[in-house]
Protein backbone atom coordinates (compact mmCIF):
# COMPACT_ATOMS: atom_id res chain seq x y z
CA UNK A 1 1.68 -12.47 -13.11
CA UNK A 2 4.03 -9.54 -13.24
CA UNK A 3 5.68 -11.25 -10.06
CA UNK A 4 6.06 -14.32 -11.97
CA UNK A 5 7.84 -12.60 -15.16
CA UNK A 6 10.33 -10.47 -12.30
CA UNK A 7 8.89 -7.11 -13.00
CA UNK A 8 7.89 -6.53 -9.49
CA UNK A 9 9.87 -6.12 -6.53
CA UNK A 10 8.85 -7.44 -2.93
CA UNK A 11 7.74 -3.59 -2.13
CA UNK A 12 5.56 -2.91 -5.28
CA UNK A 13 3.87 -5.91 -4.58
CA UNK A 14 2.88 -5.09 -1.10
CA UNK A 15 2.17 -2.26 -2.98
CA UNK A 16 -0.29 -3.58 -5.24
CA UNK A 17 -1.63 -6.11 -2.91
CA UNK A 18 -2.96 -3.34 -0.16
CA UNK A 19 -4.58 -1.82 -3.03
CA UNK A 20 -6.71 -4.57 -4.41
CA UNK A 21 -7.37 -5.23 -0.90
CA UNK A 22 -8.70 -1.64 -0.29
CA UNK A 23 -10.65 -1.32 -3.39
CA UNK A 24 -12.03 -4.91 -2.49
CA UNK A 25 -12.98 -3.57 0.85
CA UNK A 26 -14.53 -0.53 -0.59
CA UNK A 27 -16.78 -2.33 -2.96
CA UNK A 28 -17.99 -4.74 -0.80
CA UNK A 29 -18.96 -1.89 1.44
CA UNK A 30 -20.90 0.03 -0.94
CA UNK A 31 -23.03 -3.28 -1.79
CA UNK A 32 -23.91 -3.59 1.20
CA UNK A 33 -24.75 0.02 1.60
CA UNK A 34 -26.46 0.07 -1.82
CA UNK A 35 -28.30 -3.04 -0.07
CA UNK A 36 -29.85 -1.41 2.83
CA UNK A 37 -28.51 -1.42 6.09
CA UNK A 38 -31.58 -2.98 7.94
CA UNK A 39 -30.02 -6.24 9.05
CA UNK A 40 -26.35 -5.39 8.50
CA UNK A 41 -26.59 -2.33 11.20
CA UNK A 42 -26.14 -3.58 14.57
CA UNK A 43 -25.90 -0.65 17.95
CA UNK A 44 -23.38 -1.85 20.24
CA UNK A 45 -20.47 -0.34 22.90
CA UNK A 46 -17.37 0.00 21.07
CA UNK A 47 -14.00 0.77 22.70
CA UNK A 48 -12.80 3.40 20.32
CA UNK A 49 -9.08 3.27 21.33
CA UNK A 50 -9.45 -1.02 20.30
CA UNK A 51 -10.95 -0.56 16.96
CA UNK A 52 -8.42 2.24 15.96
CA UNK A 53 -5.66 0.08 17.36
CA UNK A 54 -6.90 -2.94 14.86
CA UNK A 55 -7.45 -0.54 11.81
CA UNK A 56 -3.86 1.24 12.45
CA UNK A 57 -2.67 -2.19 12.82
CA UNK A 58 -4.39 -3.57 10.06
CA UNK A 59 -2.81 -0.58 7.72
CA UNK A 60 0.78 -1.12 9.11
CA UNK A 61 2.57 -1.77 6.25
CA UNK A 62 0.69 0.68 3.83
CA UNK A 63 1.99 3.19 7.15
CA UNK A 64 5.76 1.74 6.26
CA UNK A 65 5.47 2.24 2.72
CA UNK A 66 4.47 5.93 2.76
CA UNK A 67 7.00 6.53 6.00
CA UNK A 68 4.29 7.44 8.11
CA UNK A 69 3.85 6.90 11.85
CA UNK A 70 0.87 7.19 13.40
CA UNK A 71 0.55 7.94 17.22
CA UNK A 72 -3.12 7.21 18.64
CA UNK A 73 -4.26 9.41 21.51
CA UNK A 74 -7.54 7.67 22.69
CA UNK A 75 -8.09 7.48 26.00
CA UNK A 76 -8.65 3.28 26.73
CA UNK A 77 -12.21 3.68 28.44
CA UNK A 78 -13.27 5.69 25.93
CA UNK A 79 -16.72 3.70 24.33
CA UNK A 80 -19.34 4.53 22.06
CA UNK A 81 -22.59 3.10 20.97
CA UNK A 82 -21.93 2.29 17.57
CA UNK A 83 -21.89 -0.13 14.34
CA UNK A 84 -18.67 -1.73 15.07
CA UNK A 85 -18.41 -2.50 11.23
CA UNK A 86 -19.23 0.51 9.87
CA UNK A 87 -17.22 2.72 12.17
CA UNK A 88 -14.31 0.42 11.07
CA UNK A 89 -14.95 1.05 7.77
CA UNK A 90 -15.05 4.97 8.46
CA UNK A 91 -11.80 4.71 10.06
CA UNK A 92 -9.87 2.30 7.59
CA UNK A 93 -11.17 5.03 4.77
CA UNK A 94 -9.74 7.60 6.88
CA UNK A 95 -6.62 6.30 7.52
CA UNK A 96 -5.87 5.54 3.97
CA UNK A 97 -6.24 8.79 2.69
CA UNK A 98 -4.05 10.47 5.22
CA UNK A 99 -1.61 7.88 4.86
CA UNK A 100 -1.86 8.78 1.01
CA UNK A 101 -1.81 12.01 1.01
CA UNK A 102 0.60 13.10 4.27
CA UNK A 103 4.01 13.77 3.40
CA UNK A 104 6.55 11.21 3.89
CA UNK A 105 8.20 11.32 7.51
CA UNK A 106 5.83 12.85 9.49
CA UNK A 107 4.55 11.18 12.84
């Protein structure tokens, strides 16, 4: 709406938009953690250098906004045994709250 009336520019609403998206992400985590994680926990081998890559990816343009650059130092054969989603989800919290609270510039 406040895009409609021209109070926004094209950055705050990038802006806003990753943070509805990370709250959104955040609840629907907790409900399923406040669910049980009996059939939504699932032991596989994860490459860890893969899903990093995706969540960095995935974070890009909140990385932009703040000026941060990230440089991932996994080694590519690196695997774990692991719940792909909720190791994500560890990871994607992670990353947002160094991106939000690293100065700007640093790589």
């Amino acid at each position: 709406m406040m895009a409609q009336e021209n109070q926004l520019d094209a950055v705050e609403i990038l802006k806003e938009t990753q943070r509805l998206k990370s709250g959104l992400n955040l609840v629907m985590n907790e409900a399923r953690l406040l669910g049980g994680l009996g059939g939504d926990f699932v032991l596989k081998q994860v490459h860890l250098a893969k899903l990093v890559n995706q969540r960095v990816t995935e974070q890009k343009n909140f990385f932009i906004q703040h000026q941060v650059y990230p440089q991932v130092a996994i080694a590519s054969d690196l695997q774990l045994i692991t719940d792909e989603k909720w190791l994500g989800f560890v990871i994607e919290q992670l990353l947002v709250n160094s991106i939000k609270y690293t100065a700007p510039g640093v790589r």
